[in-house]
C-alpha atoms as a PDB file:
ATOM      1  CA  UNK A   1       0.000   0.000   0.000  1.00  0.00           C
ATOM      2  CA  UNK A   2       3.166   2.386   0.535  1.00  0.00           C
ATOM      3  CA  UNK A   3       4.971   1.898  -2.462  1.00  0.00           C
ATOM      4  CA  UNK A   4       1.629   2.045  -4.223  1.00  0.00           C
ATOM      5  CA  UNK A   5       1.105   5.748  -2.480  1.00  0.00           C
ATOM      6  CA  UNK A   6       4.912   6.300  -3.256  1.00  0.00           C
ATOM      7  CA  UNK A   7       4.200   5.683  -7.399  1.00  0.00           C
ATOM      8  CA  UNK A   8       0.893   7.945  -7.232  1.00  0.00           C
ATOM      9  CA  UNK A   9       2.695  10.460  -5.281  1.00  0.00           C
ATOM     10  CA  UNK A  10       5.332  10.606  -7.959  1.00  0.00           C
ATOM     11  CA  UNK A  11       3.512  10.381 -11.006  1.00  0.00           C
ATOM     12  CA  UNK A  12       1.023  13.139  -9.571  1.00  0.00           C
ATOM     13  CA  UNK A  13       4.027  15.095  -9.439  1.00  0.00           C
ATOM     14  CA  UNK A  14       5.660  14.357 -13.070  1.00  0.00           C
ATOM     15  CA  UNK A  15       2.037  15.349 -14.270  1.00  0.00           C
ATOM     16  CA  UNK A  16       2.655  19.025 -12.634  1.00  0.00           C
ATOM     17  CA  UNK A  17       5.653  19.033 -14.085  1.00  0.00           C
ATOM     18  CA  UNK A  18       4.743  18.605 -17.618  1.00  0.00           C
ATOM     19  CA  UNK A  19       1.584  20.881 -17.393  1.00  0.00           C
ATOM     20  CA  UNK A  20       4.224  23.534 -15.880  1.00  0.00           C
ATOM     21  CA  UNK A  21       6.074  22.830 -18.882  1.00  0.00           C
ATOM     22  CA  UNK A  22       3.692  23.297 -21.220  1.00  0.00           C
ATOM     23  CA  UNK A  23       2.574  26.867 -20.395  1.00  0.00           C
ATOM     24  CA  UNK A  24       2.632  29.863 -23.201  1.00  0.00           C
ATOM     25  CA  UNK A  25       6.623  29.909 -22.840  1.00  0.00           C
ATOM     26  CA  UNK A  26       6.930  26.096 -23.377  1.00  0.00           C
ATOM     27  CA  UNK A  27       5.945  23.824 -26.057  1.00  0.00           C
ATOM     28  CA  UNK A  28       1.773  23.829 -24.729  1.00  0.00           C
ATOM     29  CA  UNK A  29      -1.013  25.424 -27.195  1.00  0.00           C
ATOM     30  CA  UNK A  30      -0.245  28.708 -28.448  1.00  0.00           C
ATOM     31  CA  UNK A  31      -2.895  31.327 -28.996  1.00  0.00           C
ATOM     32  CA  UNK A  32      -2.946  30.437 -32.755  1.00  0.00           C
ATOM     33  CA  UNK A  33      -4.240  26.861 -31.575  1.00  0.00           C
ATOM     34  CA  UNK A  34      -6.616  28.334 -28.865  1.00  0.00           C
ATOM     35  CA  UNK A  35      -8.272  30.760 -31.729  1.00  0.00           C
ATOM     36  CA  UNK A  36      -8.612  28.172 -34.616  1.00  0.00           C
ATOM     37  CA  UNK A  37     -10.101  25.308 -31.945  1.00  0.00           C
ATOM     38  CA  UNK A  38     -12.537  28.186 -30.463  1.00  0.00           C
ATOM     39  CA  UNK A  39     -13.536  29.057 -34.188  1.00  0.00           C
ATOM     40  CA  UNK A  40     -12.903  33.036 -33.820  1.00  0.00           C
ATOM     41  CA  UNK A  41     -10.218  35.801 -33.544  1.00  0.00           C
ATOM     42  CA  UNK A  42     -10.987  38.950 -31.118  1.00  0.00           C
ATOM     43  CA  UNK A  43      -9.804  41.756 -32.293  1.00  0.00           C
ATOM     44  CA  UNK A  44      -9.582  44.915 -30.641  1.00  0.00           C
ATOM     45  CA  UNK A  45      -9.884  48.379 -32.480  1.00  0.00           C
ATOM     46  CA  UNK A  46     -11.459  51.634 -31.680  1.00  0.00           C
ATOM     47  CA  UNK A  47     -15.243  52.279 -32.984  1.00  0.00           C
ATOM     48  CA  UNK A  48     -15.205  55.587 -33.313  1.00  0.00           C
ATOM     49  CA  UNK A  49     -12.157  56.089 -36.169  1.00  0.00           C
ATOM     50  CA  UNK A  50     -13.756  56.388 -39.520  1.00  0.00           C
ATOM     51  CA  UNK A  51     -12.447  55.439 -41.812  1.00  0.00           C
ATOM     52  CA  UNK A  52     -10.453  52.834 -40.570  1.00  0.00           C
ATOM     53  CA  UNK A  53     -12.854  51.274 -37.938  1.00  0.00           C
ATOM     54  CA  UNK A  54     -16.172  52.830 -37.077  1.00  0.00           C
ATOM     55  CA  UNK A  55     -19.539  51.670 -35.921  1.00  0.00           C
ATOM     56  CA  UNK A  56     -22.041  50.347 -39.380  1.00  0.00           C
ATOM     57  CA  UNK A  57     -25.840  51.349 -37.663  1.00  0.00           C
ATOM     58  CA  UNK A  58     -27.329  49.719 -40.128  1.00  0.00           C
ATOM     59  CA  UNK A  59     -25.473  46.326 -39.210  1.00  0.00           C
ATOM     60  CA  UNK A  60     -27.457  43.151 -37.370  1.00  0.00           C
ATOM     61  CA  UNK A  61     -25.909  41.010 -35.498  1.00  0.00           C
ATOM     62  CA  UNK A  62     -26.032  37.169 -37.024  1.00  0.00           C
ATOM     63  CA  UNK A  63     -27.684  34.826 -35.129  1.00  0.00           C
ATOM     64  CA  UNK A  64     -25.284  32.063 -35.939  1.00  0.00           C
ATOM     65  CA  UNK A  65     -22.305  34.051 -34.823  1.00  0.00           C
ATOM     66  CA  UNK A  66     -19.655  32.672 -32.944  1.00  0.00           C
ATOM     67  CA  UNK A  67     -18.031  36.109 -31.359  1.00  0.00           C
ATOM     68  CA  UNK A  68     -18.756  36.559 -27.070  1.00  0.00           C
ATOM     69  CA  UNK A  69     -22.271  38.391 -25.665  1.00  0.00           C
ATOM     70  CA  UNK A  70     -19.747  41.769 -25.464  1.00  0.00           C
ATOM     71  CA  UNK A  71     -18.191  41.844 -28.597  1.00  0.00           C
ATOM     72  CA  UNK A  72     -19.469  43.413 -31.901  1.00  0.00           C
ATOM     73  CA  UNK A  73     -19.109  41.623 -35.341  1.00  0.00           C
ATOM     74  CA  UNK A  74     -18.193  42.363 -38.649  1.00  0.00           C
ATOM     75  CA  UNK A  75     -21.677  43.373 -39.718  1.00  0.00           C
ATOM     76  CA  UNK A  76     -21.806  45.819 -36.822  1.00  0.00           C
ATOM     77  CA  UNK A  77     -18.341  47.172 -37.753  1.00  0.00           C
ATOM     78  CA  UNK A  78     -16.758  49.086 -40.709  1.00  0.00           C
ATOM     79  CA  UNK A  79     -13.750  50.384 -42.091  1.00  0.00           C
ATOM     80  CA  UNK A  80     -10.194  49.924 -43.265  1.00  0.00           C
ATOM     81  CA  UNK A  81      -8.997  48.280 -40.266  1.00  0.00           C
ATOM     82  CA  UNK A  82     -12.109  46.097 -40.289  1.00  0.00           C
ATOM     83  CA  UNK A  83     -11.429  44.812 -43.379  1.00  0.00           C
ATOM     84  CA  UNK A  84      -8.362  43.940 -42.539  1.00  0.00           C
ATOM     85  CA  UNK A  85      -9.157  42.491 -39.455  1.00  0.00           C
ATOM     86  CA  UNK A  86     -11.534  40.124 -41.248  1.00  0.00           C
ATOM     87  CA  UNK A  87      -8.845  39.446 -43.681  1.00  0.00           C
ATOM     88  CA  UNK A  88      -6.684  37.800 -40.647  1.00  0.00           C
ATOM     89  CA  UNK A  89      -9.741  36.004 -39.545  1.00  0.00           C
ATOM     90  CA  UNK A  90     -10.849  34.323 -42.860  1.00  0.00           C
ATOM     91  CA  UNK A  91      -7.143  34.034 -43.791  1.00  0.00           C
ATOM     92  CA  UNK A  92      -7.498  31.746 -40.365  1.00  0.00           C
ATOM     93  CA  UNK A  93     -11.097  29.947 -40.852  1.00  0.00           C
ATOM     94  CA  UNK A  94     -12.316  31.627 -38.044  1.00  0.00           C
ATOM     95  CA  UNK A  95     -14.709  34.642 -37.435  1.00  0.00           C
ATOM     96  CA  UNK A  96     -13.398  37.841 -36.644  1.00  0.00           C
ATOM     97  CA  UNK A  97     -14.814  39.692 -33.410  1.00  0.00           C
ATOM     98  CA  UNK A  98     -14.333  42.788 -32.035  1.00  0.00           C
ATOM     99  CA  UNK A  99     -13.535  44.254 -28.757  1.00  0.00           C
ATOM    100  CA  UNK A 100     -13.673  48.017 -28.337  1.00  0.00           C
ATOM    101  CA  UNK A 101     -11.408  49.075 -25.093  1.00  0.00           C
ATOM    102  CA  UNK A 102      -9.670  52.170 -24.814  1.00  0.00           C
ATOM    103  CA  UNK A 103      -6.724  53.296 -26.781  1.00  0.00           C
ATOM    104  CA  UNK A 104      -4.370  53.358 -23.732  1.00  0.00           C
ATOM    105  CA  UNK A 105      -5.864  50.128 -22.578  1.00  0.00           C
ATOM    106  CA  UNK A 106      -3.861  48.900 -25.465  1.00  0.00           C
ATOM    107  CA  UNK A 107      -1.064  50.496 -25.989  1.00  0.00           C
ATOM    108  CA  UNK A 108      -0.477  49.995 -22.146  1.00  0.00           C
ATOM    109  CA  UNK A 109      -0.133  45.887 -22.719  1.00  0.00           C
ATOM    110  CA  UNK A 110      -0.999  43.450 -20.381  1.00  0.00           C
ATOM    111  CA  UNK A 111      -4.099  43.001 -21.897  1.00  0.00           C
ATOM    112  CA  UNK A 112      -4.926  39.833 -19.076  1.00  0.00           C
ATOM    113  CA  UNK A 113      -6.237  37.719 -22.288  1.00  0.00           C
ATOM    114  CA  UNK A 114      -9.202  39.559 -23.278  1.00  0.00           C
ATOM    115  CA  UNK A 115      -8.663  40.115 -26.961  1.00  0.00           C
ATOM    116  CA  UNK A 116      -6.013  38.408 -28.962  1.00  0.00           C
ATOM    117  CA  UNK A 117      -4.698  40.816 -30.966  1.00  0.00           C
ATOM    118  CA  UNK A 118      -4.896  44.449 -31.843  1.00  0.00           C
ATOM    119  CA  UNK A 119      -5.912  46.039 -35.368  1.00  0.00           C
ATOM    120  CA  UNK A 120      -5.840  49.330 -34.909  1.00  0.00           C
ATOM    121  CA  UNK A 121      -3.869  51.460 -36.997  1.00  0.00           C
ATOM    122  CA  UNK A 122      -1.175  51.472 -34.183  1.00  0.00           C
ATOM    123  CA  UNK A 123       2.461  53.122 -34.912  1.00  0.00           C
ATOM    124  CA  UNK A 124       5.283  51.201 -34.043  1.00  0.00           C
ATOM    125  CA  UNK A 125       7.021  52.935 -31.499  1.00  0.00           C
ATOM    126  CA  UNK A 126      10.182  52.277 -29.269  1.00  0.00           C
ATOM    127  CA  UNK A 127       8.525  52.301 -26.285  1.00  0.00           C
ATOM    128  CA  UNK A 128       5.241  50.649 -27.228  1.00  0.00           C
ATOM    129  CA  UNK A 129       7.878  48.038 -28.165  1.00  0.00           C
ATOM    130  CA  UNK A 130       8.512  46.801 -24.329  1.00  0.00           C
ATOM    131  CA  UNK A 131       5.220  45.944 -24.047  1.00  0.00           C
ATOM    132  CA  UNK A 132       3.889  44.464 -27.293  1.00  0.00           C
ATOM    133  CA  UNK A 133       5.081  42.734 -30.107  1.00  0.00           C
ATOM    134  CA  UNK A 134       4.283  43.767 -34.097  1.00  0.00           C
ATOM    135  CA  UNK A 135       3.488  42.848 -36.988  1.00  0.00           C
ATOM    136  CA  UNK A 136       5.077  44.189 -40.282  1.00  0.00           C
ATOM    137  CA  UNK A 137       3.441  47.277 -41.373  1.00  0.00           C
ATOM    138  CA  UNK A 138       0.268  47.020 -43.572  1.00  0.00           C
ATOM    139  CA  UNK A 139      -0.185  50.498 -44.269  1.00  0.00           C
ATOM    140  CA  UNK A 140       1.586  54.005 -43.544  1.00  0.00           C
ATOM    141  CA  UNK A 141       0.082  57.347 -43.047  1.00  0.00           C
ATOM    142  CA  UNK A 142       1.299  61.416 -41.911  1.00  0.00           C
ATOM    143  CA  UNK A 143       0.233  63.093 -39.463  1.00  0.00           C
ATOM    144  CA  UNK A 144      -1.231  66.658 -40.007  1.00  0.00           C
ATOM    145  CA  UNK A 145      -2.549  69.377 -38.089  1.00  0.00           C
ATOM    146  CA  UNK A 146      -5.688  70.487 -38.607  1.00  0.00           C
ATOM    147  CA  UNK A 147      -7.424  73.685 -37.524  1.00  0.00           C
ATOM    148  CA  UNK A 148     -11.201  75.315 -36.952  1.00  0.00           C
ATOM    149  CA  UNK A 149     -11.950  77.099 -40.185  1.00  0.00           C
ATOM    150  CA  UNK A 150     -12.897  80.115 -38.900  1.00  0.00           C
ATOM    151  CA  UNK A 151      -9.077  80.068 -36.848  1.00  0.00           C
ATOM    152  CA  UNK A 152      -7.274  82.995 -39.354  1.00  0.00           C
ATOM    153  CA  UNK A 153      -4.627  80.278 -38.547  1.00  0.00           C
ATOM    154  CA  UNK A 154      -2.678  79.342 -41.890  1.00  0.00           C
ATOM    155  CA  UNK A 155       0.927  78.483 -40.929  1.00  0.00           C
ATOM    156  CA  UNK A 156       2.639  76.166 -38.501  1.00  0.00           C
ATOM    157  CA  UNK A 157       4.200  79.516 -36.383  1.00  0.00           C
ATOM    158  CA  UNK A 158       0.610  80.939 -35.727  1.00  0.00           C
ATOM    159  CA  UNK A 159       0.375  77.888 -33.396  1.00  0.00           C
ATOM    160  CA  UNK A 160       2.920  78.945 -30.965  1.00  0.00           C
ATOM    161  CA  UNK A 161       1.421  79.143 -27.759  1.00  0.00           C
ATOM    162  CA  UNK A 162      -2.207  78.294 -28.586  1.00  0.00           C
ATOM    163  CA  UNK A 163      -3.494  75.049 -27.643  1.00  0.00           C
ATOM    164  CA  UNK A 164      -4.038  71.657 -29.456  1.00  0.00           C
ATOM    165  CA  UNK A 165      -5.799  68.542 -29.462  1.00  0.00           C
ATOM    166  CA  UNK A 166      -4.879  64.791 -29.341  1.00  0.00           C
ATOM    167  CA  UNK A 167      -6.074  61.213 -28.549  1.00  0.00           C
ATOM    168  CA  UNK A 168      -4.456  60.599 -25.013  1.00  0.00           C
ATOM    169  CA  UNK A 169      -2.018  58.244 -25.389  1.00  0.00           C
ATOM    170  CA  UNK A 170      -1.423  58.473 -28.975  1.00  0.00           C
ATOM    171  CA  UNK A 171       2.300  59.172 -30.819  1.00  0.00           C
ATOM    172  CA  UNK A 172       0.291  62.725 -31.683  1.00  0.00           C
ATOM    173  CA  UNK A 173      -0.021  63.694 -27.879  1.00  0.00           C
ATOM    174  CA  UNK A 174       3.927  62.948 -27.778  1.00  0.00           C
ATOM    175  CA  UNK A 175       4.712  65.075 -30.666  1.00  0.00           C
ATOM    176  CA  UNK A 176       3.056  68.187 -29.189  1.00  0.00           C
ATOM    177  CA  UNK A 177       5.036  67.224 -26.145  1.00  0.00           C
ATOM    178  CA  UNK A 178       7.985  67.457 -27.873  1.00  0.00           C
ATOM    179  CA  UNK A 179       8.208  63.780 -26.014  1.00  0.00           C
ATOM    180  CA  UNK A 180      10.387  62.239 -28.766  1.00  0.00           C
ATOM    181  CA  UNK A 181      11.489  59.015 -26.732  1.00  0.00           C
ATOM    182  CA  UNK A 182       7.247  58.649 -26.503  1.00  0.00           C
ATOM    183  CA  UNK A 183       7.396  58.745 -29.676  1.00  0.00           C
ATOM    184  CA  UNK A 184       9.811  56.335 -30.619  1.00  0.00           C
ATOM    185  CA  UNK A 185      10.237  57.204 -34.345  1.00  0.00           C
ATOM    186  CA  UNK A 186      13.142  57.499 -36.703  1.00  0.00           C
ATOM    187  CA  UNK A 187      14.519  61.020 -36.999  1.00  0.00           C
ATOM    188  CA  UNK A 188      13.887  60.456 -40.835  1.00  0.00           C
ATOM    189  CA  UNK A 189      10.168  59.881 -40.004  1.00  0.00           C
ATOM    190  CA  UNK A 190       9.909  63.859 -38.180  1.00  0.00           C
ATOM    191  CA  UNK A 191       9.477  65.868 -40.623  1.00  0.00           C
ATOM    192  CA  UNK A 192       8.909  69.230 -37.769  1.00  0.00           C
ATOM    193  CA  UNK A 193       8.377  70.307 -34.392  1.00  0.00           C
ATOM    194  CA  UNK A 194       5.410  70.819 -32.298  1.00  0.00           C
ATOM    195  CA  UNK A 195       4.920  74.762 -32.008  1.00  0.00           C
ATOM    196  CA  UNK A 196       6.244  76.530 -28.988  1.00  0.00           C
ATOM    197  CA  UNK A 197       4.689  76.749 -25.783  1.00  0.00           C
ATOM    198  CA  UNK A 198       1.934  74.736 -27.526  1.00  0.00           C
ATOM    199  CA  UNK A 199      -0.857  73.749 -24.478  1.00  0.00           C
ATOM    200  CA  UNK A 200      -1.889  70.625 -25.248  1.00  0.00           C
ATOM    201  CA  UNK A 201      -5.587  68.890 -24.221  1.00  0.00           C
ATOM    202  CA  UNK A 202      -6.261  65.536 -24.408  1.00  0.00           C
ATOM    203  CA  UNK A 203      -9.287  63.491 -24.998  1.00  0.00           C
ATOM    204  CA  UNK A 204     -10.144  59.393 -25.308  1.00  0.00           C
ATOM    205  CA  UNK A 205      -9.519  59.546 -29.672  1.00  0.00           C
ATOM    206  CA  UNK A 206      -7.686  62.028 -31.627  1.00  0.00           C
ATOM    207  CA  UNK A 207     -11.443  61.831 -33.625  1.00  0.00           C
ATOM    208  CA  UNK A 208     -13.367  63.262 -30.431  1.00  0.00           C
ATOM    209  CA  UNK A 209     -11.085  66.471 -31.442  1.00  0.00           C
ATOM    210  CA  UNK A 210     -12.577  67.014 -34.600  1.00  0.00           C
ATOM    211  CA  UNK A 211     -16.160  66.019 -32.669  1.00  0.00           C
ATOM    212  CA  UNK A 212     -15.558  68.704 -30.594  1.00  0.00           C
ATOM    213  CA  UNK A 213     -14.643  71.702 -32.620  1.00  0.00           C
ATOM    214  CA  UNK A 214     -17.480  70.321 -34.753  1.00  0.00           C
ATOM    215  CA  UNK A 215     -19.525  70.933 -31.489  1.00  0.00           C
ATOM    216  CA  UNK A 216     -18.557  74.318 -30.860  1.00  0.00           C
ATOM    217  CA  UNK A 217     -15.836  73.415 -28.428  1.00  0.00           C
ATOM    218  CA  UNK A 218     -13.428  76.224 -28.473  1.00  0.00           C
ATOM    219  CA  UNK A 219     -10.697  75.657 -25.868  1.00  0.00           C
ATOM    220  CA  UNK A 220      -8.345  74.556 -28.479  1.00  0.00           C
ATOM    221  CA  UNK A 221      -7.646  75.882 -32.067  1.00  0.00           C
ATOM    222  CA  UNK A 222      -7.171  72.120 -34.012  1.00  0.00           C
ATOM    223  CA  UNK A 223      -6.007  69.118 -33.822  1.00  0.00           C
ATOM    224  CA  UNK A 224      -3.246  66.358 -34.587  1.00  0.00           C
ATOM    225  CA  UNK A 225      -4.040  63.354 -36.146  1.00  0.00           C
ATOM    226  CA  UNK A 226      -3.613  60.899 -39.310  1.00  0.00           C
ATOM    227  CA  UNK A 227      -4.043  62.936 -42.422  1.00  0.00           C
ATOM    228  CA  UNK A 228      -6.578  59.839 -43.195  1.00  0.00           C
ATOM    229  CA  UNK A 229      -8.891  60.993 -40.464  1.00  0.00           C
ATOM    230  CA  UNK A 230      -8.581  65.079 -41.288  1.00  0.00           C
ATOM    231  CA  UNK A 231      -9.772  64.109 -44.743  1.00  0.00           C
ATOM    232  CA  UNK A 232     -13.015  62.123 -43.380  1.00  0.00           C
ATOM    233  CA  UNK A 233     -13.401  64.848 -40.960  1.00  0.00           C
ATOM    234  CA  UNK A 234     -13.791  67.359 -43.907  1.00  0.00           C
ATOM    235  CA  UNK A 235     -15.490  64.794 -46.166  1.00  0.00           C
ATOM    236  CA  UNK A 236     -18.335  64.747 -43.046  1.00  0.00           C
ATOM    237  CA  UNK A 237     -18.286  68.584 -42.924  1.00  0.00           C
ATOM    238  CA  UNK A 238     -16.743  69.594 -40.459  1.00  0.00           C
ATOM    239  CA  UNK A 239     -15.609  72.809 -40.247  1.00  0.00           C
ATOM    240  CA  UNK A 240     -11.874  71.996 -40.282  1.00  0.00           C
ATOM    241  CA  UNK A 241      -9.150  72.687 -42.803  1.00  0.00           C
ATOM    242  CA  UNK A 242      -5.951  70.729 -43.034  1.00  0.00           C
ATOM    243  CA  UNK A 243      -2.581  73.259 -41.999  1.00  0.00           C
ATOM    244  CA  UNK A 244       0.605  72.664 -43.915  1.00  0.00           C
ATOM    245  CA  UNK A 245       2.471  69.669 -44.799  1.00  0.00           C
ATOM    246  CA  UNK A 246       2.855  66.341 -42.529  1.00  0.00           C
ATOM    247  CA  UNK A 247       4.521  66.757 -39.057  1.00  0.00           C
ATOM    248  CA  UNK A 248       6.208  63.219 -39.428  1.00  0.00           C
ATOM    249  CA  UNK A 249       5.250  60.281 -40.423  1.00  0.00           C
ATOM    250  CA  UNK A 250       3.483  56.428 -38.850  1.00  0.00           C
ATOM    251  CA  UNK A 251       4.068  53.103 -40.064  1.00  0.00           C
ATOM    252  CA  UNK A 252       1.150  51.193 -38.396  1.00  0.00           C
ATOM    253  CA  UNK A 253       0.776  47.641 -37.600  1.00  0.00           C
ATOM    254  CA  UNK A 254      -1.139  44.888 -35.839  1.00  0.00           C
ATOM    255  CA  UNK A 255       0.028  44.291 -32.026  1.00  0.00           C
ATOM    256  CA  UNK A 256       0.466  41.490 -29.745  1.00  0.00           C
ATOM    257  CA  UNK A 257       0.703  41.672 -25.585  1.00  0.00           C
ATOM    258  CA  UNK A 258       4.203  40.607 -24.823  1.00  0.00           C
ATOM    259  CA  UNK A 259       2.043  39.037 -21.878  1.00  0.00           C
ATOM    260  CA  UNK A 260      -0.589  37.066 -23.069  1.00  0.00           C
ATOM    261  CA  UNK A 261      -0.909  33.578 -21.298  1.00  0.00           C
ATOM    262  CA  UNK A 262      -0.387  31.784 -24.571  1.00  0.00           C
ATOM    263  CA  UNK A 263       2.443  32.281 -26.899  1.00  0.00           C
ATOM    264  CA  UNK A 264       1.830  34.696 -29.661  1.00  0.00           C
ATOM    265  CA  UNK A 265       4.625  33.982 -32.147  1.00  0.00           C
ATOM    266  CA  UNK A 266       2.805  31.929 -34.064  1.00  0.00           C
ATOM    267  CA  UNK A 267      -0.093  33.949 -35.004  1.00  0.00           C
ATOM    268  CA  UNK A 268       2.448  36.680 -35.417  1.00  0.00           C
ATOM    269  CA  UNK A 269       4.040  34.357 -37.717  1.00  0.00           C
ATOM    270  CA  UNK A 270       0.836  34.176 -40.027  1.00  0.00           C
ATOM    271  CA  UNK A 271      -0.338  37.514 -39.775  1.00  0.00           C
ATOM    272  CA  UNK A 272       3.062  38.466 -41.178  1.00  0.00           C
ATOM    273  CA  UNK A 273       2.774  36.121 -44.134  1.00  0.00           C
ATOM    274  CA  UNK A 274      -1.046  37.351 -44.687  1.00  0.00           C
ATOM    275  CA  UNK A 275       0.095  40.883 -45.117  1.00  0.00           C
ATOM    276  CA  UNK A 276       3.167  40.186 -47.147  1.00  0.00           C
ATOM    277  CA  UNK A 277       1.098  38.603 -49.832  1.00  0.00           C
ATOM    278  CA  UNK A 278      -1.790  41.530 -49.307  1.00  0.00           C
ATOM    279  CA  UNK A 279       1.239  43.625 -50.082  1.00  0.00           C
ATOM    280  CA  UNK A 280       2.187  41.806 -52.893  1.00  0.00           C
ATOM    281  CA  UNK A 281      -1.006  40.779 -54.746  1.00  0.00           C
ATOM    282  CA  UNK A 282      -2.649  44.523 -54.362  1.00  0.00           C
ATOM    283  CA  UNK A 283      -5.568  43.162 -51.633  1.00  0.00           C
ATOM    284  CA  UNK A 284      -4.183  46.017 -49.194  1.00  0.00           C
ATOM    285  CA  UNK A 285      -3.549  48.489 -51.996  1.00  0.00           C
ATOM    286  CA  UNK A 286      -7.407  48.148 -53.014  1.00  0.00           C
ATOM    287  CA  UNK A 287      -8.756  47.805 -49.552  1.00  0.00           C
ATOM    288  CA  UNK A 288      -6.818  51.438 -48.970  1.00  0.00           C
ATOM    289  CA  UNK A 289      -8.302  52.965 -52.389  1.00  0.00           C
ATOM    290  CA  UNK A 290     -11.913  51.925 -51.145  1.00  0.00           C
ATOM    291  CA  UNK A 291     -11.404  54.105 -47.613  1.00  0.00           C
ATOM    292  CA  UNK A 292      -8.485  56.542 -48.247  1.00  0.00           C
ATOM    293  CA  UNK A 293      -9.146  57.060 -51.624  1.00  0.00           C
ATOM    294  CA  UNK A 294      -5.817  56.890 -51.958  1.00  0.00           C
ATOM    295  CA  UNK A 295      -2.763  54.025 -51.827  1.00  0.00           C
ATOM    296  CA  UNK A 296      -0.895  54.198 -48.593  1.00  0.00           C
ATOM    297  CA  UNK A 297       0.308  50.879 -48.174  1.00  0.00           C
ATOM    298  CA  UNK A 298       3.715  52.099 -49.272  1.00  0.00           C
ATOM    299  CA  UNK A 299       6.338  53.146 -47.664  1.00  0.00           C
ATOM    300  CA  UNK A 300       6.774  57.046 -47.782  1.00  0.00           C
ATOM    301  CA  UNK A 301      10.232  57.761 -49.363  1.00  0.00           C
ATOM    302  CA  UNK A 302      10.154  61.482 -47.548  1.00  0.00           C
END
């Protein structure tokens, strides 16, 4: 009866070994496995960014879907970064799903597993870096300033001292701050500096900026943001105008938590290959014509 408590005892124990062993650092199912066996991909992105990802109201919800009580689907979502989203998922064989936290929610990391993988038009910065891994680039865009119409503001100078707008946490907020290790880009990629003594407010999105002026808000004088969004903004209306050339510019990329429970690497791995050949066979190119209006899946040669 001993040595029969003596073998359980030990093979109880080798079992706790191998489970340890098989965690997201060892050789256990990645998150590539988990997604494909659960049958869809959640992707986080932000639903108030047209054109890249923005609520579709006239959108119903299948029945039949697979994606969680709390997350919307692609029928209830629109945009560039939608589209390319769903791209990863049918690429996969799964459904793609989306979860809508904050911006500095996910730029922060440490996501604690509840989305997979972020699709968000995110720049790849230095610092963002520590805490998530990328993808390569899909698409590139500049960053502008843009201004009220009714400012008198026409040149870069006139800003000096005024105040500005930007999505908190966002490379923009960084480049008013003249924070250039938050913004982690290549000195090539700057093209100018924020204005002096620029006061800078923040709100959730760069896009609530425009919202605001739009509004009658009139604590600030414009906005930074992707020269993508400044050109929806005036599209919609809004009375904005776009000042001067681009301030630098973004290559943007899907992101993965450094610290997700199961290994990432993998799905890294295909979303990689997925936008290589999007690259190469024009899929990205015409997905960016349809929103943009324009081809900025290349990268700028400023």
């Amino acid at each position: 009866m001993k040595k029969l408590y003596i073998v359980l005892v030990v093979a109880i124990a080798a079992s706790l070994l191998l489970a340890a062993c098989g965690g997201a650092g060892g050789g256990g199912k990645d998150l590539l496995s988990a997604i494909k066996a659960r049958g869809y991909i959640l992707v986080s992105t932000d639903p108030n960014y047209e054109p890249q990802s923005f609520l579709n109201t006239e959108g119903k919800r299948p029945d039949n879907t697979k994606c969680p009580a709390d997350a919307l689907t692609t029928a209830e979502m629109q945009g560039f970064d939608v589209d390319v989203a769903k791209a990863i998922g049918d690429d996969l064989g799964v459904e793609t799903c989306f979860a809508t936290p904050s911006w500095d929610a996910i730029t922060a990391g440490n996501w604690a597993d509840k989305w997979d993988i972020s699709v968000g038009s995110m720049t790849i910065t230095t610092e963002r870096q520590k805490v998530l891994n990328f993808s390569v680039p899909y698409y590139y865009t500049p960053a502008v300033i843009a201004v009220a119409k009714d400012s008198g503001i026409t040149s870069l100078d006139q800003l000096s001292g005024k105040a500005l707008c930007a999505g908190t946490a966002t490379t923009y907020e960084s480049w008013l701050n003249n924070d250039m290790t938050g913004l982690g880009l290549p000195e090539s990629s700057i093209y100018a500096k924020a204005p002096a003594g620029v006061k800078v407010v923040t709100l959730e999105t760069d896009q609530e900026c425009a919202q605001a002026i739009a509004a009658g808000r009139t604590d600030f004088v414009g906005y930074v943001t992707s020269a993508t969004v400044v050109d929806a903004n005036i599209a919609a209306g809004m009375p904005v105008v776009k000042l001067g050339n681009p301030v630098y510019s973004e290559d943007l990329a899907a992101a993965f938590d450094k610290a997700s429970t199961l290994n990432s690497d993998s799905l890294r791995a295909e979303v990689d290959k997925l936008f290589t050949a999007m690259h190469s066979d024009g899929r990205l190119s015409a997905l960016s014509n349809k929103w943009f209006k324009a081809d900025l899946t290349q990268a700028p040669t400023h």
